[in-house]
N, C-alpha and C. Protein backbone atom coordinates (compact mmCIF):
# COMPACT_ATOMS: atom_id res chain seq x y z
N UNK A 1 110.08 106.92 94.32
CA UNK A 1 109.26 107.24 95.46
C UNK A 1 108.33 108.40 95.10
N UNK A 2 106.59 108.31 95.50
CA UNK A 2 105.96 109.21 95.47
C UNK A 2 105.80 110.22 96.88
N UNK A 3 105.96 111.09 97.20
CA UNK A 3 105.80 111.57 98.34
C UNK A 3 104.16 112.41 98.12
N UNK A 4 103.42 112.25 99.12
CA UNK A 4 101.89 113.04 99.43
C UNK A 4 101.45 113.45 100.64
N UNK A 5 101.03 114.13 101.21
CA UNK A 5 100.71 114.30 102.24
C UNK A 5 99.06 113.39 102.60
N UNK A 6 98.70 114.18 104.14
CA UNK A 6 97.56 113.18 104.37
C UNK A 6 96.57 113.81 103.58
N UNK A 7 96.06 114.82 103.32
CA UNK A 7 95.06 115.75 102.75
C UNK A 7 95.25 114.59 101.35
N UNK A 8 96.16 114.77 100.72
CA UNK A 8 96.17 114.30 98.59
C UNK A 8 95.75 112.79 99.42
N UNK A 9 96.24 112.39 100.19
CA UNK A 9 95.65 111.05 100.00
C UNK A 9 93.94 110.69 100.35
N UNK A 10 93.52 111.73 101.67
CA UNK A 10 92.12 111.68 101.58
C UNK A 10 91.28 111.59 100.64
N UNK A 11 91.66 112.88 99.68
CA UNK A 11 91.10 113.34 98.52
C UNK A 11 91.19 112.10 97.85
N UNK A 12 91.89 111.36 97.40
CA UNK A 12 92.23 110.39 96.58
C UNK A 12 90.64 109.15 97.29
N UNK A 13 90.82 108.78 98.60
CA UNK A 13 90.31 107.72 99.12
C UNK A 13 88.26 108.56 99.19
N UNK A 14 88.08 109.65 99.58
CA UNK A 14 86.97 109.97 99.30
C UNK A 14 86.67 110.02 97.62
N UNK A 15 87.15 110.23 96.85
CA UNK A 15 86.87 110.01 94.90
C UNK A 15 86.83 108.43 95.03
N UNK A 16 87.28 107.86 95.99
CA UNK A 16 87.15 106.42 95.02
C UNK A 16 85.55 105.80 95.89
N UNK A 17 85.38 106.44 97.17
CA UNK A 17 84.61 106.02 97.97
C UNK A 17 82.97 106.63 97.26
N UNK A 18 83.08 108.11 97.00
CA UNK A 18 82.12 108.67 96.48
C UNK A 18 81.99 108.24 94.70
N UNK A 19 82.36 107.10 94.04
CA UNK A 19 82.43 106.88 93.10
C UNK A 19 81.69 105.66 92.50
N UNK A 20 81.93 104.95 93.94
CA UNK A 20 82.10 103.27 94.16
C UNK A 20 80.41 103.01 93.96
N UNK A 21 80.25 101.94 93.22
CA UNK A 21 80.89 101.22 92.46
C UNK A 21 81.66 101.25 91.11
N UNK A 22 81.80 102.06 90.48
CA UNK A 22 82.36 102.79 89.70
C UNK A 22 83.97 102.81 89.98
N UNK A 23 84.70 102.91 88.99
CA UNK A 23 86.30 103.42 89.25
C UNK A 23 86.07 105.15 89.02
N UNK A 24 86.84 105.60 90.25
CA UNK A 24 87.27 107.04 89.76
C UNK A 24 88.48 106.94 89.64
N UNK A 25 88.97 108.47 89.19
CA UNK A 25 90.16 108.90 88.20
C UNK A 25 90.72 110.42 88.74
N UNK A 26 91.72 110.40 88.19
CA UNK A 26 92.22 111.75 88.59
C UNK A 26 93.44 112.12 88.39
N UNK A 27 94.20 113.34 88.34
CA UNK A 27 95.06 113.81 87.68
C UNK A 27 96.07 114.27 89.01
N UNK A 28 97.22 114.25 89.04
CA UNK A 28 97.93 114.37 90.27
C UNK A 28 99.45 115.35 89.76
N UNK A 29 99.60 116.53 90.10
CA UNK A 29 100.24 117.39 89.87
C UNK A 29 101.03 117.43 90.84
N UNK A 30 102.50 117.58 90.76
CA UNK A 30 103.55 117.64 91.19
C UNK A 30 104.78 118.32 91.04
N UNK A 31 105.80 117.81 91.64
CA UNK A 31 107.82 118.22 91.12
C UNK A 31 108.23 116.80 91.30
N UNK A 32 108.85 116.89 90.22
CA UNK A 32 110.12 115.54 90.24
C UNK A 32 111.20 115.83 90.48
N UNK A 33 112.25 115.35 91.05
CA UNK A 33 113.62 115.27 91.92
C UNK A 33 114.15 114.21 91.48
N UNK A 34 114.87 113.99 90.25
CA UNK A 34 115.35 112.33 89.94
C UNK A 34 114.30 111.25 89.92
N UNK A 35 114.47 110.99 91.14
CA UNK A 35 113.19 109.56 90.88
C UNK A 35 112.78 109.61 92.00
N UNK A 36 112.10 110.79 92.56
CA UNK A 36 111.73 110.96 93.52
C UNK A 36 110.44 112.28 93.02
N UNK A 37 108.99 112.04 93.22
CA UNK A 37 107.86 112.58 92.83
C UNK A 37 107.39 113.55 94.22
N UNK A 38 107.34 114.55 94.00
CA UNK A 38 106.27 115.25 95.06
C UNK A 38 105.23 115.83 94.80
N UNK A 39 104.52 115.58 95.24
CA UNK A 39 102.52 115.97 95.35
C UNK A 39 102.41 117.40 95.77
N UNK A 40 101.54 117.98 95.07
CA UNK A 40 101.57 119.44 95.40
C UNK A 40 100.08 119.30 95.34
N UNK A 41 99.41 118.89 93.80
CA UNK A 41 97.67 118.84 94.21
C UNK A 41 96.99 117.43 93.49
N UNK A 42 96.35 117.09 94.23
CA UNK A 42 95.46 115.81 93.68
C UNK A 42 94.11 116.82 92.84
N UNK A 43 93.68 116.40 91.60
CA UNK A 43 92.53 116.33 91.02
C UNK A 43 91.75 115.90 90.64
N UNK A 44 90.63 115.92 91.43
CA UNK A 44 89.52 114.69 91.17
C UNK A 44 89.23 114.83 89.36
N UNK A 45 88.75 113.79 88.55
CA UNK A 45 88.28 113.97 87.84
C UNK A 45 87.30 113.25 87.45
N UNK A 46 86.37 113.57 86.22
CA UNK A 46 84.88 112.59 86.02
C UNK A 46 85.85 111.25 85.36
N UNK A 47 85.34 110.40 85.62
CA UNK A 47 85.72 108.87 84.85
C UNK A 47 84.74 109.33 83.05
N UNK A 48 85.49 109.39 82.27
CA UNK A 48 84.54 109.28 81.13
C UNK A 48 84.50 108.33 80.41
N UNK A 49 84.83 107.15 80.37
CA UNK A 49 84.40 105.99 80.12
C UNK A 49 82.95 106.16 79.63
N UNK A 50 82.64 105.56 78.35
CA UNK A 50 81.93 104.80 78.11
C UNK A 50 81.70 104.03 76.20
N UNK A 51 81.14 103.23 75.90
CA UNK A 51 81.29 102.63 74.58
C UNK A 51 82.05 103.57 73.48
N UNK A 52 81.33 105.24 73.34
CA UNK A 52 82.70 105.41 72.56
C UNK A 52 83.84 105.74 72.28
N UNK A 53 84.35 106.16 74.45
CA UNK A 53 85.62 106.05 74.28
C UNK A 53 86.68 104.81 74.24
N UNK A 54 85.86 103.82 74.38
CA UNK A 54 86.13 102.36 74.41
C UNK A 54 86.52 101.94 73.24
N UNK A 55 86.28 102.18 71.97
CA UNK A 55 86.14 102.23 70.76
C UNK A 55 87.42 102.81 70.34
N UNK A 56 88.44 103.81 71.09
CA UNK A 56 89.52 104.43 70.93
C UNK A 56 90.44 103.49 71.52
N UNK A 57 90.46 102.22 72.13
CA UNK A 57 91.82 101.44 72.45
C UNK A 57 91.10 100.13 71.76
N UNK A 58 92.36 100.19 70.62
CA UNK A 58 91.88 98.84 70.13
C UNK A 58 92.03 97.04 70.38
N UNK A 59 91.25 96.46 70.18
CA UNK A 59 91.01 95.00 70.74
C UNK A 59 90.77 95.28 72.40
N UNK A 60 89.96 96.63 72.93
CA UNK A 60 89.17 96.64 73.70
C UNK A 60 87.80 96.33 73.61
N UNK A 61 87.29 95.64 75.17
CA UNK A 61 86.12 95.02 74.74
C UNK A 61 84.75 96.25 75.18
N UNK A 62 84.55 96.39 74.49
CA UNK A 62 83.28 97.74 75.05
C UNK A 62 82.38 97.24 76.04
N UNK A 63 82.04 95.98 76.21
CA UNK A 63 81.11 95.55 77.10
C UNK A 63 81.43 96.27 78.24
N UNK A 64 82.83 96.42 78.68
CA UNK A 64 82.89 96.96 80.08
C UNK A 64 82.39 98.06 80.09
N UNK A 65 82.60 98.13 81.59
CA UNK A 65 81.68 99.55 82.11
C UNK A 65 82.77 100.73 82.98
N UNK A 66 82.43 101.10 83.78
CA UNK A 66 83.20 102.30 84.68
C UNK A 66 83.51 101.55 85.50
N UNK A 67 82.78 99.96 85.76
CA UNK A 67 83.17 99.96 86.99
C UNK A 67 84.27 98.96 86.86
N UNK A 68 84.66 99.24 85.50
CA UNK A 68 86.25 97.73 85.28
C UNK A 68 87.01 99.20 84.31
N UNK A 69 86.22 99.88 84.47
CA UNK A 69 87.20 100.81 82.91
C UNK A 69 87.30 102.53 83.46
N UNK A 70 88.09 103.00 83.24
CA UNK A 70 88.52 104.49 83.34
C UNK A 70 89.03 105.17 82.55
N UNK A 71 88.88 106.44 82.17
CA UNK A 71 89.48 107.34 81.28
C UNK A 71 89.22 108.97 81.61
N UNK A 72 90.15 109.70 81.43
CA UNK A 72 90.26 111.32 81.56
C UNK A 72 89.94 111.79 80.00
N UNK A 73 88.90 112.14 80.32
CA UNK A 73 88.76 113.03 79.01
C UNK A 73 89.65 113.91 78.34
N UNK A 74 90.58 113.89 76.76
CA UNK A 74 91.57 114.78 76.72
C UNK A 74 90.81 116.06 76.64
N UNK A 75 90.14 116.99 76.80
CA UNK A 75 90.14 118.38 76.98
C UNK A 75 90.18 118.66 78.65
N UNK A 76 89.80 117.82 79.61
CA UNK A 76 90.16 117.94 80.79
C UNK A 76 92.14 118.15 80.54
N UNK A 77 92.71 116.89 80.24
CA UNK A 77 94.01 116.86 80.31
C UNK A 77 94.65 117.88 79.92
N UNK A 78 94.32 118.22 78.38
CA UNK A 78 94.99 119.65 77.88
C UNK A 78 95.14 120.72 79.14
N UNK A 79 93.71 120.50 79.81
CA UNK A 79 93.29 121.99 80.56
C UNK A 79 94.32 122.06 81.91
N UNK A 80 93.99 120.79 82.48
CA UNK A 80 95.09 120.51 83.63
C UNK A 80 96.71 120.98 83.00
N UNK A 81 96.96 120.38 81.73
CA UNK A 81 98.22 120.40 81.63
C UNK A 81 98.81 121.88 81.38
N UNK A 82 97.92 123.08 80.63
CA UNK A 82 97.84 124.01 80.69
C UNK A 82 97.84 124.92 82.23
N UNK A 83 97.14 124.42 83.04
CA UNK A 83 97.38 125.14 84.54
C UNK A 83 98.57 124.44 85.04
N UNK A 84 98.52 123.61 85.22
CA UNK A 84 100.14 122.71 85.47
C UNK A 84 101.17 124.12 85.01
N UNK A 85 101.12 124.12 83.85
CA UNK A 85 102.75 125.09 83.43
C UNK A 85 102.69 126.22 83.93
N UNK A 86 101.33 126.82 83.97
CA UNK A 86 100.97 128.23 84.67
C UNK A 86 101.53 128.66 85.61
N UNK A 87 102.00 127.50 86.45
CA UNK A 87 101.88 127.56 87.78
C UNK A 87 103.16 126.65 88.28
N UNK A 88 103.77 126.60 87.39
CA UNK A 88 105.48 126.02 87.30
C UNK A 88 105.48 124.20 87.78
N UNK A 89 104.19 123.88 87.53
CA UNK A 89 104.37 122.09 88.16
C UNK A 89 103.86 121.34 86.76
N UNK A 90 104.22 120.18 87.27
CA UNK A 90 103.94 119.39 85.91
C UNK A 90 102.90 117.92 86.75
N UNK A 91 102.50 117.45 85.49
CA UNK A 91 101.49 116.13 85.73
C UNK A 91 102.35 115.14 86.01
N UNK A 92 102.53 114.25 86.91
CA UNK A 92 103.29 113.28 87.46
C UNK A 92 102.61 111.89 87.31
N UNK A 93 101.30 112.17 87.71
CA UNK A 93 100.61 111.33 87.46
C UNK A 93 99.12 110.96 87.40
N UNK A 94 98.97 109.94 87.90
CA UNK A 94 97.15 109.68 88.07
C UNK A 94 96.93 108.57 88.67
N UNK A 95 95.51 108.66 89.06
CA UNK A 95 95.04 107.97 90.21
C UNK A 95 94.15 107.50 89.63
N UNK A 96 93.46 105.98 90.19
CA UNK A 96 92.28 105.37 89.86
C UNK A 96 91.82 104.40 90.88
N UNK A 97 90.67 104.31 91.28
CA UNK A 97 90.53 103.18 91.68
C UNK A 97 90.03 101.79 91.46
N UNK A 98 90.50 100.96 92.30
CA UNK A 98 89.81 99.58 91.58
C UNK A 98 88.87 99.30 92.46
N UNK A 99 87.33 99.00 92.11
CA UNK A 99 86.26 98.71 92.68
C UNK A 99 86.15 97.16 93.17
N UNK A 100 86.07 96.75 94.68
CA UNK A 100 86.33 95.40 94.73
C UNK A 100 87.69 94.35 94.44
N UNK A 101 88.70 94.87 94.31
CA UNK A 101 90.15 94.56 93.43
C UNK A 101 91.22 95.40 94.36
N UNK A 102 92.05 94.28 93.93
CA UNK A 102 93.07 94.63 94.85
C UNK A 102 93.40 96.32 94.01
N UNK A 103 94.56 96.92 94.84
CA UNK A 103 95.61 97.74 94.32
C UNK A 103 97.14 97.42 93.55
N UNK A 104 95.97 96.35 92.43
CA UNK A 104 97.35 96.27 91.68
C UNK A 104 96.65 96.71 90.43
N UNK A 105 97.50 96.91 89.63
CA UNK A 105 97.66 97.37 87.68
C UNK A 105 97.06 95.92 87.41
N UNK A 106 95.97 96.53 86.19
CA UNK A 106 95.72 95.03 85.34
C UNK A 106 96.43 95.59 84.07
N UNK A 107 96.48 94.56 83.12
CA UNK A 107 97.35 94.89 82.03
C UNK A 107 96.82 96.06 81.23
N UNK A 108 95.36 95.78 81.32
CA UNK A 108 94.79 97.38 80.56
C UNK A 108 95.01 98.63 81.21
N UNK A 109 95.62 98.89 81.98
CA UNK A 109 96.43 99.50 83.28
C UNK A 109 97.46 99.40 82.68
N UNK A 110 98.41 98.51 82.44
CA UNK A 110 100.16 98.50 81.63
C UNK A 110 99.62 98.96 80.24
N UNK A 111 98.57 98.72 79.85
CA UNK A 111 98.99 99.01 78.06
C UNK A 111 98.61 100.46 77.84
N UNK A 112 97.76 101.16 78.92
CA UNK A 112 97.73 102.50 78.61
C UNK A 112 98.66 103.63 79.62
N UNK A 113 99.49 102.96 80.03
CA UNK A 113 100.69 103.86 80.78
C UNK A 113 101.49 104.18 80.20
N UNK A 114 101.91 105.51 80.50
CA UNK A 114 103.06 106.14 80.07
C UNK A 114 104.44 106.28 81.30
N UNK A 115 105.26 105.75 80.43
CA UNK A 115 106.73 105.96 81.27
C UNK A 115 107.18 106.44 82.55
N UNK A 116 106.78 108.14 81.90
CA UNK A 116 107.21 109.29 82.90
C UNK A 116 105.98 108.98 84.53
N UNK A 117 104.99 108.66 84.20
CA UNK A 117 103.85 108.84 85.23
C UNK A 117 104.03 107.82 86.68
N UNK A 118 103.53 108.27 87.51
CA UNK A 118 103.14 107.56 88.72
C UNK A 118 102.02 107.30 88.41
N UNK A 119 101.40 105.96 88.82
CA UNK A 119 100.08 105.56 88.76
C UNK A 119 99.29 105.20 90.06
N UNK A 120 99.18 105.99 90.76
CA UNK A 120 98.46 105.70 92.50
C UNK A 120 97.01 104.88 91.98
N UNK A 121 96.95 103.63 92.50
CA UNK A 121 95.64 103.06 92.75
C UNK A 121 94.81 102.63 94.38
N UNK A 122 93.91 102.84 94.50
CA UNK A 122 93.46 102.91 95.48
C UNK A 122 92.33 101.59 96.04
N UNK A 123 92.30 100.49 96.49
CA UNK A 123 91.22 99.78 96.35
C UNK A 123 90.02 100.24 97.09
N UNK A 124 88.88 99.81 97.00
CA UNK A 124 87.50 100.28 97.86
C UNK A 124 86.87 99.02 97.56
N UNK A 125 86.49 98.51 98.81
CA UNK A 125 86.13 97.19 98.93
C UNK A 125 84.80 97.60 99.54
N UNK A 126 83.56 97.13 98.93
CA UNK A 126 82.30 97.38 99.58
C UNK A 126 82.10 99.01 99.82
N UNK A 127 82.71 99.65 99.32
CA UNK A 127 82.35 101.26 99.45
C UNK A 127 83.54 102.20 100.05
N UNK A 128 84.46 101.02 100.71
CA UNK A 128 85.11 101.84 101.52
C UNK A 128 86.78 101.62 100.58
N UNK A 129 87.31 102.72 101.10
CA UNK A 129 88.74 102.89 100.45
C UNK A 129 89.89 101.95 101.28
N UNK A 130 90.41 101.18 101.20
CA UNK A 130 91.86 100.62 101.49
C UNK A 130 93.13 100.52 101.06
N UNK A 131 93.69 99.27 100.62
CA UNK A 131 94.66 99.93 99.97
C UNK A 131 95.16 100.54 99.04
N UNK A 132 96.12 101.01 99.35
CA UNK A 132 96.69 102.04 98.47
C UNK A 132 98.25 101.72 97.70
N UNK A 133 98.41 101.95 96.52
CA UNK A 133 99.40 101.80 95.90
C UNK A 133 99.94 102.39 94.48
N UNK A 134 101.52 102.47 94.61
CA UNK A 134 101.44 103.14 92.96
C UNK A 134 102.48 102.17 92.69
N UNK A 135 102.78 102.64 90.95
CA UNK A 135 102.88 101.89 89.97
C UNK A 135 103.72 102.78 89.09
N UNK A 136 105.34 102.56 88.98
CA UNK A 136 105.50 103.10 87.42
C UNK A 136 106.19 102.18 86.74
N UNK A 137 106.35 102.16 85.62
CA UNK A 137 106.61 101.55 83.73
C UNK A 137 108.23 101.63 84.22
N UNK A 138 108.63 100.57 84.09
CA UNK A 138 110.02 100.54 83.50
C UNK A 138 110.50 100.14 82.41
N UNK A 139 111.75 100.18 82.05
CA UNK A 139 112.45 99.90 80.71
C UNK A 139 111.85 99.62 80.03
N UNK A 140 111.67 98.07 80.09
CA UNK A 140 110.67 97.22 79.39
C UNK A 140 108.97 97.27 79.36
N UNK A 141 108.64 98.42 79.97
CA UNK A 141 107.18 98.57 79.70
C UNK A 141 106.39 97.63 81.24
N UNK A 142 107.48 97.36 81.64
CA UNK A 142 106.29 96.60 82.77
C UNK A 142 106.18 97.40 84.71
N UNK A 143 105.59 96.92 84.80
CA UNK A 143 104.80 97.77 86.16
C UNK A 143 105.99 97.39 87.28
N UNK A 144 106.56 98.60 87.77
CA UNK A 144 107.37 98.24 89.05
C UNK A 144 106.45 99.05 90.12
N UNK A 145 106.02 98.37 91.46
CA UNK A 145 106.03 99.46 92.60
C UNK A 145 106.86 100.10 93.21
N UNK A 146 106.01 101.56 93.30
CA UNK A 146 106.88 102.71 93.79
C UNK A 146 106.36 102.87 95.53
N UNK A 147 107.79 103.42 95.88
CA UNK A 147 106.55 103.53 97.56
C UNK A 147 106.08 104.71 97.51
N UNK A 148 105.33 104.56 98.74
CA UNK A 148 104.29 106.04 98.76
C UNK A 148 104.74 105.86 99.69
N UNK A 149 104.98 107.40 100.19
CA UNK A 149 105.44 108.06 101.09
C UNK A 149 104.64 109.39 101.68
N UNK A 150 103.46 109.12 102.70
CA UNK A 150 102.77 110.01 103.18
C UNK A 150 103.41 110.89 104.41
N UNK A 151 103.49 112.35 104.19
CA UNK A 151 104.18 112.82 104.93
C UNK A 151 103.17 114.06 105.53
N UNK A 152 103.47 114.81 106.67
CA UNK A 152 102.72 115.34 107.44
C UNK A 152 103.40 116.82 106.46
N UNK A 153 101.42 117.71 106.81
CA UNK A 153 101.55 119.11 105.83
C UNK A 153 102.56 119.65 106.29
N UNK A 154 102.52 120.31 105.27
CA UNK A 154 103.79 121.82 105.76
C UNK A 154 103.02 122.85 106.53
């Protein structure tokens, strides 16, 4: 279970809305409790996608664009992951949205996930944000849904 309040999820649904047509991206800082995730801050980030970070996952097809493809630049990540410890929380996960597409994982979605992470996706259909969903890796590498659990601020 991911737990967020309404604020991380706005934030989440305005990045994908102010993005669109485009996928946005973003970095989502938290505490873990067993298998239970809590949201402390959503971070928007730039989608940096383009041909030559495409060029870094191989038997990817570069033709795509931002608006089928996403990526966090690693000196953003370092930097996040560096304030993350500063500040006693760790990266839980990340967010993206799918432009026109449901809120599910495509496999280029499974082949660049990592284990530990929540993967919140958000759909935006015609501009606007809908559903919402996350995603983590089990055993075998494949996509289980997690619930989201929006809870009122403290």
């Amino acid at each position: 279970m991911i737990k967020l309040n309404f604020e991380h999820l706005q934030i989440i649904k305005s990045h994908g809305e102010s993005t669109y047509p485009e996928e946005c991206c973003g970095i989502i800082l938290g505490n873990i409790d067993g298998d239970r995730k809590t949201v402390v801050e959503i971070i928007p980030t730039q989608n940096a996608w383009n041909s030559e970070t495409a060029g870094e996952f191989p038997g990817e097809n570069i033709t795509y664009s931002r608006r089928r493809r996403y990526t966090i630049a690693a000196r953003e990540m370092f930097q996040v992951e560096k304030t993350a410890r500063e500040r006693n929380l760790n990266i839980i996960g990340i967010f993206h949205s799918h432009p026109d597409y449901p809120a599910t994982p495509s496999e280029f979605d499974r082949n660049c996930a990592w284990q530990e992470y929540s993967y919140i996706i958000i759909s935006v259909q015609k501009g606007e944000a809908r559903d919402i969903s996350s995603w983590v890796l089990d055993e075998n590498n494949q996509f289980q849904q997690e619930i989201v659990k929006v809870i009122e601020s403290a």
